[in-house]
C-alpha atoms as a PDB file:
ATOM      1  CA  UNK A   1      87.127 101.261 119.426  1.00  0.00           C
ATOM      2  CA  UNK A   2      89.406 100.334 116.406  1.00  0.00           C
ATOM      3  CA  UNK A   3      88.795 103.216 113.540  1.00  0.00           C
ATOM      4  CA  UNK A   4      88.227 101.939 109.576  1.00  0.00           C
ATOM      5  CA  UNK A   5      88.820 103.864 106.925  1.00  0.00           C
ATOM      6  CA  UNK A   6      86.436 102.582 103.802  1.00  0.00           C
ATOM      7  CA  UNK A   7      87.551 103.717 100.614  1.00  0.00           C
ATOM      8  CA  UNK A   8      85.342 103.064  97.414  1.00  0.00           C
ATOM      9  CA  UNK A   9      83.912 104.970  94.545  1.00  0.00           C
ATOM     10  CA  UNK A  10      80.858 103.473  94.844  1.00  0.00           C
ATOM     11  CA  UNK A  11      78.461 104.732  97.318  1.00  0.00           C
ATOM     12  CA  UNK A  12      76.139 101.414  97.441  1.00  0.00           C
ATOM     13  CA  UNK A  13      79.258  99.527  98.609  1.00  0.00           C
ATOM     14  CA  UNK A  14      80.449 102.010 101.197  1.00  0.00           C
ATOM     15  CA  UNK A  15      77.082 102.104 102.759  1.00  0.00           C
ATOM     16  CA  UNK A  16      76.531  98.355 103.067  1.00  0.00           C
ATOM     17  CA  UNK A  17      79.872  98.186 103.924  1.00  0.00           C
ATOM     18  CA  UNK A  18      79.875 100.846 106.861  1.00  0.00           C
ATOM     19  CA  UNK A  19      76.694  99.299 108.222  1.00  0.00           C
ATOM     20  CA  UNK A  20      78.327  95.830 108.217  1.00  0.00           C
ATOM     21  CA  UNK A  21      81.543  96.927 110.106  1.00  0.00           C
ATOM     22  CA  UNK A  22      79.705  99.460 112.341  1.00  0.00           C
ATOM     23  CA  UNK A  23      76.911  96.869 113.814  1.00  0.00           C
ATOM     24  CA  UNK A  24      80.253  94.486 114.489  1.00  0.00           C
ATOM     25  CA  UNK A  25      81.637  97.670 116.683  1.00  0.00           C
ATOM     26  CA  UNK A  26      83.476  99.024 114.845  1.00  0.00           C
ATOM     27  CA  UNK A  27      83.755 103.154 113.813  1.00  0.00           C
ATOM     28  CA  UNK A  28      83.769 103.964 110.196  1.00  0.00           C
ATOM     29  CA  UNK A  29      84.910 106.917 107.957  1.00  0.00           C
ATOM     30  CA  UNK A  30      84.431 107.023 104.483  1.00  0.00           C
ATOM     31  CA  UNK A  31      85.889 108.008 101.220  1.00  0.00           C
ATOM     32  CA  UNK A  32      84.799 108.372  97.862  1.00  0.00           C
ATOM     33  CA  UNK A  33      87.805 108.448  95.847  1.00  0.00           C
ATOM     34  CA  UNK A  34      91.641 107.607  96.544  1.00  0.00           C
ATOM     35  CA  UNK A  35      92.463 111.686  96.940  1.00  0.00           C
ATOM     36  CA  UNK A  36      89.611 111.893  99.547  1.00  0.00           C
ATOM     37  CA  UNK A  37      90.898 108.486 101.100  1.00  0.00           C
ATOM     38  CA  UNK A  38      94.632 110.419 100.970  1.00  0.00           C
ATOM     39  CA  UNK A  39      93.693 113.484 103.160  1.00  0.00           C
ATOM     40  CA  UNK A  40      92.110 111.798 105.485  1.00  0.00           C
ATOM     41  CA  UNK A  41      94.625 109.414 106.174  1.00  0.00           C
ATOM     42  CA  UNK A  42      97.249 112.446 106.628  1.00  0.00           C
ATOM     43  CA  UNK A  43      94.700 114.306 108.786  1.00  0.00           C
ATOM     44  CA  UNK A  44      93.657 111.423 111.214  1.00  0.00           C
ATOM     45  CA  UNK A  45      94.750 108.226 112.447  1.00  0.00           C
ATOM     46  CA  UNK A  46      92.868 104.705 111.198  1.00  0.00           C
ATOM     47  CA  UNK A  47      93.843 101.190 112.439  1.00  0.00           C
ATOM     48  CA  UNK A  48      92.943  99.574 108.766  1.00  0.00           C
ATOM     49  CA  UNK A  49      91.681 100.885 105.535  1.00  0.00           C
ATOM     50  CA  UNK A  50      89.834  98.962 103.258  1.00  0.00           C
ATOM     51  CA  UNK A  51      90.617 100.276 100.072  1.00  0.00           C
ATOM     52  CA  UNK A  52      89.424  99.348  96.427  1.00  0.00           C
ATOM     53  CA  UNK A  53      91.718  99.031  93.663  1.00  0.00           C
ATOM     54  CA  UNK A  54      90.199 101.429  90.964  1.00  0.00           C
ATOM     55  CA  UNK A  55      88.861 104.606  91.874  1.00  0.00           C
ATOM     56  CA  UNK A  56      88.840 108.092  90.432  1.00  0.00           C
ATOM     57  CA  UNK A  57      91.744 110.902  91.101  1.00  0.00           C
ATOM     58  CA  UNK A  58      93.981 108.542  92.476  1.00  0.00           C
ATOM     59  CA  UNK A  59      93.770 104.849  92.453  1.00  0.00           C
ATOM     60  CA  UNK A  60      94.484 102.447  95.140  1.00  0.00           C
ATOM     61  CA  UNK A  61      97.925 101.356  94.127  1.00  0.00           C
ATOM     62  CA  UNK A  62      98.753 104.706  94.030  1.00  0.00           C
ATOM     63  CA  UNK A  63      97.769 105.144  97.520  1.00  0.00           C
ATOM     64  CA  UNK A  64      98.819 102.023  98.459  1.00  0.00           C
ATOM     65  CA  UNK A  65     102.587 103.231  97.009  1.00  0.00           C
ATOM     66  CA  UNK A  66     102.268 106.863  99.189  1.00  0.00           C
ATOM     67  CA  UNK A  67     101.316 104.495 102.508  1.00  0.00           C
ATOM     68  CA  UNK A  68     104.416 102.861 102.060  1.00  0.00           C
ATOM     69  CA  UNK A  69     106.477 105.781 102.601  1.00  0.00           C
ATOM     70  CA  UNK A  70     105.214 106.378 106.141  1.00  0.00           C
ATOM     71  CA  UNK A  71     107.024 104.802 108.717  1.00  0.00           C
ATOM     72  CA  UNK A  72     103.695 103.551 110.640  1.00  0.00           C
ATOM     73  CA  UNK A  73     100.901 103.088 108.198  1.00  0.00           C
ATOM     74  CA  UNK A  74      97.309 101.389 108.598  1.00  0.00           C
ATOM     75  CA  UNK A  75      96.968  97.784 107.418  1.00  0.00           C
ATOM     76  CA  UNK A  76      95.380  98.067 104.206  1.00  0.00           C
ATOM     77  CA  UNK A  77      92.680  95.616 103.312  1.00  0.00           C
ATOM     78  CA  UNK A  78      92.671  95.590  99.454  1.00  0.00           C
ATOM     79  CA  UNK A  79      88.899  95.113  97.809  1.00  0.00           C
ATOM     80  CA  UNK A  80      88.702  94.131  94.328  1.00  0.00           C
ATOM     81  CA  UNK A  81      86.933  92.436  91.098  1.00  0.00           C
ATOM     82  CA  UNK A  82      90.162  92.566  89.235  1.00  0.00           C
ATOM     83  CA  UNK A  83      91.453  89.677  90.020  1.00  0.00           C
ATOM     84  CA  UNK A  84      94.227  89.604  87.006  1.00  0.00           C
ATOM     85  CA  UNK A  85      97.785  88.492  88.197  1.00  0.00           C
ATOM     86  CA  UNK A  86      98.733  91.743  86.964  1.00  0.00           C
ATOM     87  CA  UNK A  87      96.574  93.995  89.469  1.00  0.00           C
ATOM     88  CA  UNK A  88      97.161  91.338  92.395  1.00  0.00           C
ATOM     89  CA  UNK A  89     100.840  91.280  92.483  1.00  0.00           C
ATOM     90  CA  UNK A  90     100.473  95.373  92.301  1.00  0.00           C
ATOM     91  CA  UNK A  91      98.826  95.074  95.216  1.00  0.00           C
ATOM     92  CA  UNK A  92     101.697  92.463  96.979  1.00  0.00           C
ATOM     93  CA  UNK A  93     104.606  94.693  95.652  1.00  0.00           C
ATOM     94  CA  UNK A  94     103.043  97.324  97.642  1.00  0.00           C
ATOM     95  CA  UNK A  95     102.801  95.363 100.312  1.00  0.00           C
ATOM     96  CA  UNK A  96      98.593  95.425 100.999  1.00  0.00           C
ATOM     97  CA  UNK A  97      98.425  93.497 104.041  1.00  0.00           C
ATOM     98  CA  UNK A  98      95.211  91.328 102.774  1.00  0.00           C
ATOM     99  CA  UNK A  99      92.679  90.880  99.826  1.00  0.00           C
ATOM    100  CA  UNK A 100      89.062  90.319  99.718  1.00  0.00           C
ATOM    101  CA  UNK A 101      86.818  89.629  96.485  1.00  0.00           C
ATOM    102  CA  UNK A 102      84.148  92.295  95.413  1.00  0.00           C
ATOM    103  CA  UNK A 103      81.212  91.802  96.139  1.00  0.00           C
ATOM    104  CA  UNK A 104      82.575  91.314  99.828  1.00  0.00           C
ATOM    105  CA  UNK A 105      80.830  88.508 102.016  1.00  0.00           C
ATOM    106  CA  UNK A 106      80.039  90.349 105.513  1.00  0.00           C
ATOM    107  CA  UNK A 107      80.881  87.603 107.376  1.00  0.00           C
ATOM    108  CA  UNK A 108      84.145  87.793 105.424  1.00  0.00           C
ATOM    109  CA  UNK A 109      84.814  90.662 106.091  1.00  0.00           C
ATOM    110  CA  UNK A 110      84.765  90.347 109.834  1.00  0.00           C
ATOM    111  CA  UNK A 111      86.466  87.415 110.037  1.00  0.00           C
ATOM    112  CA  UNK A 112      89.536  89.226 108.066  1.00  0.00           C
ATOM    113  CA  UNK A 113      89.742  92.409 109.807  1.00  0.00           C
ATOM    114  CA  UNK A 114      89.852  90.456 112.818  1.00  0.00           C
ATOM    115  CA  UNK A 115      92.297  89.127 112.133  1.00  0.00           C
ATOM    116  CA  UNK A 116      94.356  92.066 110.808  1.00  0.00           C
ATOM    117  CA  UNK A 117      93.743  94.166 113.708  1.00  0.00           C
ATOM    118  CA  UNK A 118      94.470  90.973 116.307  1.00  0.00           C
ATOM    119  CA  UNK A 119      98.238  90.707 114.561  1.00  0.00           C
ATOM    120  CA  UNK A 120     100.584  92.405 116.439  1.00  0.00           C
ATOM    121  CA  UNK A 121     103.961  91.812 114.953  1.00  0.00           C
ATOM    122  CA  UNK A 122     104.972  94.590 112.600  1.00  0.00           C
ATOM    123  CA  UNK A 123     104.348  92.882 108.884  1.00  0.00           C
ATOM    124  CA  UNK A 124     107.501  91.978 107.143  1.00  0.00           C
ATOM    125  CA  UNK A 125     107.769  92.383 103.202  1.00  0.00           C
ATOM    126  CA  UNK A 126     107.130  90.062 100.122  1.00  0.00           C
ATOM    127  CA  UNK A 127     109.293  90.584  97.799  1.00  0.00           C
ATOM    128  CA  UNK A 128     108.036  90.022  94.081  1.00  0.00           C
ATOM    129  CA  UNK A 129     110.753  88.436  91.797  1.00  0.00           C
ATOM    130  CA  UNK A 130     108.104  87.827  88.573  1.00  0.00           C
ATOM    131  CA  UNK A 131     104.515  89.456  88.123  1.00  0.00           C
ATOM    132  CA  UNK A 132     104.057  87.539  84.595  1.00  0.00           C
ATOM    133  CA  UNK A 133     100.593  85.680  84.643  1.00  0.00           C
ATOM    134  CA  UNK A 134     102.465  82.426  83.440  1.00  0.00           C
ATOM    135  CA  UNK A 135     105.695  82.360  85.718  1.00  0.00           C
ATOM    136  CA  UNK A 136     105.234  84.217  89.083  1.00  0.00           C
ATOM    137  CA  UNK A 137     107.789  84.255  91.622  1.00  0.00           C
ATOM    138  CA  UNK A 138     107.807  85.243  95.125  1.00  0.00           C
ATOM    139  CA  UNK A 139     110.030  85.632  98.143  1.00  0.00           C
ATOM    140  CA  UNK A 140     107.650  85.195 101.209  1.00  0.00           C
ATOM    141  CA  UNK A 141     109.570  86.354 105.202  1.00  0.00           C
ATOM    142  CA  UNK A 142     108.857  82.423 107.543  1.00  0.00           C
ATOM    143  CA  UNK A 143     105.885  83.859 109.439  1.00  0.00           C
ATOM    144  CA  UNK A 144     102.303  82.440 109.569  1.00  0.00           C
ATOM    145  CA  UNK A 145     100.776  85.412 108.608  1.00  0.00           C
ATOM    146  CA  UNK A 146     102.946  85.857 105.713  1.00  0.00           C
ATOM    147  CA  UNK A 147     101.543  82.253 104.479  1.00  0.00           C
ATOM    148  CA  UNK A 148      98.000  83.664 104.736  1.00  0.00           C
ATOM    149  CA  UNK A 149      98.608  87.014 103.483  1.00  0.00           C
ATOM    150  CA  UNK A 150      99.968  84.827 100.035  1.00  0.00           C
ATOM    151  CA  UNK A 151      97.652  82.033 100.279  1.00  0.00           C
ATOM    152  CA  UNK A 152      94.889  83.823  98.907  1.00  0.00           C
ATOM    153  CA  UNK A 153      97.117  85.880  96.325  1.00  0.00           C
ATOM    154  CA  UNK A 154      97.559  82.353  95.388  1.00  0.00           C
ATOM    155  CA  UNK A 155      94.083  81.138  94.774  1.00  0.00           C
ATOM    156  CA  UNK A 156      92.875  84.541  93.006  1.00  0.00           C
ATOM    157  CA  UNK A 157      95.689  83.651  90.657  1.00  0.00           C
ATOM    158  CA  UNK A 158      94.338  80.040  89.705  1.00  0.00           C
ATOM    159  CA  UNK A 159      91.152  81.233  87.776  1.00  0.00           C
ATOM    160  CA  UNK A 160      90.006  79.195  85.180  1.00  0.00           C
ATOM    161  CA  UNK A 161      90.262  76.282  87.156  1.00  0.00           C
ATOM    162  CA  UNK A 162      87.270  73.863  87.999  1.00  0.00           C
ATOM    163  CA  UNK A 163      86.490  74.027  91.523  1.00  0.00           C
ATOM    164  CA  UNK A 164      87.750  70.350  92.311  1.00  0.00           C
ATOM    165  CA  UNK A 165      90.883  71.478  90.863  1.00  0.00           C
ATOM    166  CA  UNK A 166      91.594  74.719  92.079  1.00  0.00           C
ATOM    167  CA  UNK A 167      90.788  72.781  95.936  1.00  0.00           C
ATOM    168  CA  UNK A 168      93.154  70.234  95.125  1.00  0.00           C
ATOM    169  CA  UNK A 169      96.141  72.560  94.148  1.00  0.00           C
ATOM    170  CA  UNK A 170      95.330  75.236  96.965  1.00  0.00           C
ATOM    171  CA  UNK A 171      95.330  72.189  99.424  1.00  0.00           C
ATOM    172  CA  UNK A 172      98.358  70.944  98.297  1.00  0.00           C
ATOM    173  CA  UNK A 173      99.955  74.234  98.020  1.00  0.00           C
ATOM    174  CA  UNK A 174      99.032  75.315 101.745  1.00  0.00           C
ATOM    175  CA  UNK A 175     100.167  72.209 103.651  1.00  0.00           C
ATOM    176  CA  UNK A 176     103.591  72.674 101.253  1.00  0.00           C
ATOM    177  CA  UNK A 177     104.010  76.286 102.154  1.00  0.00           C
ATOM    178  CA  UNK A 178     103.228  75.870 105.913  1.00  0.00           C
ATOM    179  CA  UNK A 179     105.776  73.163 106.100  1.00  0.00           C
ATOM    180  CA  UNK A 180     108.544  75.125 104.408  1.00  0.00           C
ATOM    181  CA  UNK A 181     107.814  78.204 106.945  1.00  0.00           C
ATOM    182  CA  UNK A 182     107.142  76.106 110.216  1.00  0.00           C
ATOM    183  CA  UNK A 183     109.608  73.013 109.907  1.00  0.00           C
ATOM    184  CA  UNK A 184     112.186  75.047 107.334  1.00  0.00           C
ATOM    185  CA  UNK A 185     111.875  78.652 108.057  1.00  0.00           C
ATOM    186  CA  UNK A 186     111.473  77.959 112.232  1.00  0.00           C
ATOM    187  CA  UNK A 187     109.133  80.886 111.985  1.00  0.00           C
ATOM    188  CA  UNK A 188     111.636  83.104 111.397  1.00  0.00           C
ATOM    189  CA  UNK A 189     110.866  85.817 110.028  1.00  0.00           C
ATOM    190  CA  UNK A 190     114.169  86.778 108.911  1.00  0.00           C
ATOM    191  CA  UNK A 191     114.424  83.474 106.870  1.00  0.00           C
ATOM    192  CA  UNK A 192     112.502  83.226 103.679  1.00  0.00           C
ATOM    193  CA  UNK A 193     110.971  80.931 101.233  1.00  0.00           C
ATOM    194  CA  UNK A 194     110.978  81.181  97.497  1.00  0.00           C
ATOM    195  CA  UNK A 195     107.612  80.325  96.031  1.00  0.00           C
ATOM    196  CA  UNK A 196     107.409  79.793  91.778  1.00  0.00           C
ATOM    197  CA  UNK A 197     104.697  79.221  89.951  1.00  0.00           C
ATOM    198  CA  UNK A 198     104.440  78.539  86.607  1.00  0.00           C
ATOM    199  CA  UNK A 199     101.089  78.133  84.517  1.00  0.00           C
ATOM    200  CA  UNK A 200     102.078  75.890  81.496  1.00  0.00           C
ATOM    201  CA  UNK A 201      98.540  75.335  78.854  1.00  0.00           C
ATOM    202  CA  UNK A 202      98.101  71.947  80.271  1.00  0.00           C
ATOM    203  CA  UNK A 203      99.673  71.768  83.718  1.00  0.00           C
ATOM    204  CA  UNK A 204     100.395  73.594  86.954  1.00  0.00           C
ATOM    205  CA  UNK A 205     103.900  74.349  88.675  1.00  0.00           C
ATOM    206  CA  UNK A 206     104.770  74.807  91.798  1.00  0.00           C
ATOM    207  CA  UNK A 207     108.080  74.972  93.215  1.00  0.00           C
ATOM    208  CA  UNK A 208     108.904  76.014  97.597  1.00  0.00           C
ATOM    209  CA  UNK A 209     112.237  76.201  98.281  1.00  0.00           C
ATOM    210  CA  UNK A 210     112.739  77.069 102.175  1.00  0.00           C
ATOM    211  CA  UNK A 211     115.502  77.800 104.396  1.00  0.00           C
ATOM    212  CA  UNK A 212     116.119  74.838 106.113  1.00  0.00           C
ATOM    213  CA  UNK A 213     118.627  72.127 106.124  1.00  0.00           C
ATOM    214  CA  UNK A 214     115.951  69.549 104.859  1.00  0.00           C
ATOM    215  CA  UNK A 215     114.742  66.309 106.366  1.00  0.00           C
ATOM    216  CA  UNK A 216     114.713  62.630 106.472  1.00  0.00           C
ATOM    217  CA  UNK A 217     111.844  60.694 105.326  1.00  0.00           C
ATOM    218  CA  UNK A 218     112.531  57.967 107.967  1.00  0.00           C
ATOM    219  CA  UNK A 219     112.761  60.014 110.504  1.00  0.00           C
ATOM    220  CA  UNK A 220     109.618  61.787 110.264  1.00  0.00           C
ATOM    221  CA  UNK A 221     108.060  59.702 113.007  1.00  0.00           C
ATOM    222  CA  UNK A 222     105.390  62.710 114.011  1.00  0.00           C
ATOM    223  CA  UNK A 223     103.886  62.385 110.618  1.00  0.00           C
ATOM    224  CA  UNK A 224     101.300  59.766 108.937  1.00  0.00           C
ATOM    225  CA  UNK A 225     103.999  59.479 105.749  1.00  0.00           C
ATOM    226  CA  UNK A 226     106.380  56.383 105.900  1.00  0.00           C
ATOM    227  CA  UNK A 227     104.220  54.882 109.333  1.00  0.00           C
ATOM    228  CA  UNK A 228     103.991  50.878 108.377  1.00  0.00           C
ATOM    229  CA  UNK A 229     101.339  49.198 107.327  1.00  0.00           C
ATOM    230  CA  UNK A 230     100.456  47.782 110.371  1.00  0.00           C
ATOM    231  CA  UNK A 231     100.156  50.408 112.516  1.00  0.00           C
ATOM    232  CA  UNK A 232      99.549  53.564 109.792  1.00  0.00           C
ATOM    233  CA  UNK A 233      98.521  56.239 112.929  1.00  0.00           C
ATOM    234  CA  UNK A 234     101.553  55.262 115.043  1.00  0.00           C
ATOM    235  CA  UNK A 235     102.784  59.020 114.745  1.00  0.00           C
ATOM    236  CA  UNK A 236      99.458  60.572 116.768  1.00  0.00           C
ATOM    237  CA  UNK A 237     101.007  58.750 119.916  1.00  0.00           C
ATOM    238  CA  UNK A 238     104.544  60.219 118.879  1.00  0.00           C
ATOM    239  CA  UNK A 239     103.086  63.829 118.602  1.00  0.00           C
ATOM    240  CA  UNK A 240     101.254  63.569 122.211  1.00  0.00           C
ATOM    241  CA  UNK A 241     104.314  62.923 123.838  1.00  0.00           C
ATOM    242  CA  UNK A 242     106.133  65.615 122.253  1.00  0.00           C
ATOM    243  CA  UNK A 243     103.146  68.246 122.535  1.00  0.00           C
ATOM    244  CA  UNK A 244     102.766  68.946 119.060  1.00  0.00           C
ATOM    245  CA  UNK A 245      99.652  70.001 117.320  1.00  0.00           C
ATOM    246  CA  UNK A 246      96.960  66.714 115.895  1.00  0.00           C
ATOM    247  CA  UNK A 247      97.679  66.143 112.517  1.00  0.00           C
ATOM    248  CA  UNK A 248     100.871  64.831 110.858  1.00  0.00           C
ATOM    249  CA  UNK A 249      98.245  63.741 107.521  1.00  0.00           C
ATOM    250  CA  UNK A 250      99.101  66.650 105.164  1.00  0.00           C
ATOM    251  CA  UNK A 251     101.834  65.165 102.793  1.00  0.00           C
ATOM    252  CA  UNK A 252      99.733  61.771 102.391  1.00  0.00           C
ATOM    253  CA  UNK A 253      96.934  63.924 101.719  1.00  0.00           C
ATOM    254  CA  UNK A 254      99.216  66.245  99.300  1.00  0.00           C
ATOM    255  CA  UNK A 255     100.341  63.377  97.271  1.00  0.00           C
ATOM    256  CA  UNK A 256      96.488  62.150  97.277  1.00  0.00           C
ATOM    257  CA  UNK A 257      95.851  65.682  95.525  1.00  0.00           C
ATOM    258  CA  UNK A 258      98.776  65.998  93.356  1.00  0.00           C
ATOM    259  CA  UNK A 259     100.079  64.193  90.272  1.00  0.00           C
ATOM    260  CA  UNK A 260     103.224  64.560  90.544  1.00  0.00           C
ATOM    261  CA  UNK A 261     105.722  65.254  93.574  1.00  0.00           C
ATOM    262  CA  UNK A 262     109.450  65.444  93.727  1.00  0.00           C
ATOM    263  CA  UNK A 263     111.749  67.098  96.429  1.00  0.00           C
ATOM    264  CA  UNK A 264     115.197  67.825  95.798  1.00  0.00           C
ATOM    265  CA  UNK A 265     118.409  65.338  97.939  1.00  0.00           C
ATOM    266  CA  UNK A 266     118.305  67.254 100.879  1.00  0.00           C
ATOM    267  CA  UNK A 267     114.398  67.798 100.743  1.00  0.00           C
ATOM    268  CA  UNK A 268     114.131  71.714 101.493  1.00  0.00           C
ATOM    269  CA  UNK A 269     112.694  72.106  98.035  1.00  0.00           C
ATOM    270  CA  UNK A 270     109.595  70.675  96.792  1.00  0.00           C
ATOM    271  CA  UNK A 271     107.978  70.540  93.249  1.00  0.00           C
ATOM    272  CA  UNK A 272     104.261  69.546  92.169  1.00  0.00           C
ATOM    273  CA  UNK A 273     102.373  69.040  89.161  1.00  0.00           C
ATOM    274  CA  UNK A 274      98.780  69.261  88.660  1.00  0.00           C
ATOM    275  CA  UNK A 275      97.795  68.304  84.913  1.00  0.00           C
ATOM    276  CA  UNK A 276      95.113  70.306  83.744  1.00  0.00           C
ATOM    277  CA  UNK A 277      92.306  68.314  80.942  1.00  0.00           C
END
């Protein structure tokens, strides 16, 4: 039975909390402050600790920070209501292995320590090259989780958005990154992809520039993109045959959701525009 560590200074939380993860299977501990969270942690072994940002004694970035000096650490689940760019990319630089919004959805919760306990590759670093609010930039290893991990570092970040818009751009900016790690990257995690993005007062940035040598547009015959007019789902046949996943619609549907696209010559970087009012 996997072992959580809950770590919040409110007692209503860690209750509902426990009872969630406990009548899913799981065995809970808790703590009431990041000190208490500390000594237990150095006293016992946990497979994840879900850990809020601001607590008394000792913080969770703090702890987060002391984790990373052990050589085999918990996954740390970071719980929050801060969502400022600031406190977020904290959390990244200390490499918290995924984030959930306070007041956490149960079924959320699940669903994401599921996931972090079914991963079994050892998780490789994002590097942060720019915490400001307006121009963040980050250096993210070619591995599916890693895509996750940032996806929703991504969407906390694009507050103030209406909901149609922040879909649109989180869309767009999924199908983008996914493309750079799978097709780019190989799933490598050694390679890496460079992720910008810049909040101007009346437009959105992004910029993905992967590993990869690029591609051809005409010679994307496993994708809906550049099929003819005639025959516009001529790539599902071309993607049975070669065994690849269904699909091949994201960058029609990116350019649908965008309003402006541009890749560079050799097409392993990629910038869109979303114009905001």
């Amino acid at each position: 039975m996997n072992r959580i560590l809950i770590a919040d200074d409110d007692r209503a939380t860690l209750h509902l909390l426990s009872g969630v993860l406990k009548n899913a299977g799981y065995a809970t501990e808790v703590a009431h402050d990041g000190h208490e969270a500390q000594e237990m942690l150095l006293r016992g072994r946990f497979d994840a600790v879900l850990l809020d940002i601001w607590m008394p004694r000792l913080n969770g970035l703090e702890l987060l920070a002391s984790l990373r000096k052990r050589k085999r650490g918990p996954r740390v689940v970071v719980m929050t209501s801060d969502d400022t760019p600031d406190t977020l990319l904290k959390a990244v630089r200390e490499q918290a292995y995924r984030y959930l919004h306070k007041p956490v959805d149960a079924k959320a919760l699940v669903e994401t320590l599921e996931q972090v306990l079914a991963a079994t590759a050892t998780p490789s670093e994002i590097e942060v090259v720019s915490a400001r609010p307006e121009w963040v930039e980050l250096v993210v290893p070619c591995t599916r989780a890693s895509a996750a991990r940032i996806e929703e570092v991504m969407t906390h970040l694009e507050t103030g958005l209406t909901p149609e818009v922040r879909d649109s751009v989180s869309s767009a900016f999924r199908e983008l990154l996914l493309n750079a790690i799978e097709w780019g990257g190989r799933l490598d995690p050694s390679r890496k992809v460079r992720i910008a993005y810049l909040r101007f007062e009346r437009m959105l940035l992004y910029r993905i520039a992967d590993p990869g040598p690029g591609f051809d547009p005409t010679q994307l015959e496993h994708a809906a993109v550049g099929q003819p007019d005639d025959d516009p789902i001529a790539h599902v046949q071309v993607r049975e045959k070669k065994g690849i996943r269904p699909g091949g619609f994201g960058l029609m549907m990116v350019k649908a959701q965008v309003d402006e696209l541009l890749y560079n010559e050799k097409r392993n970087e990629v910038v869109f525009v979303k114009y905001l009012g």
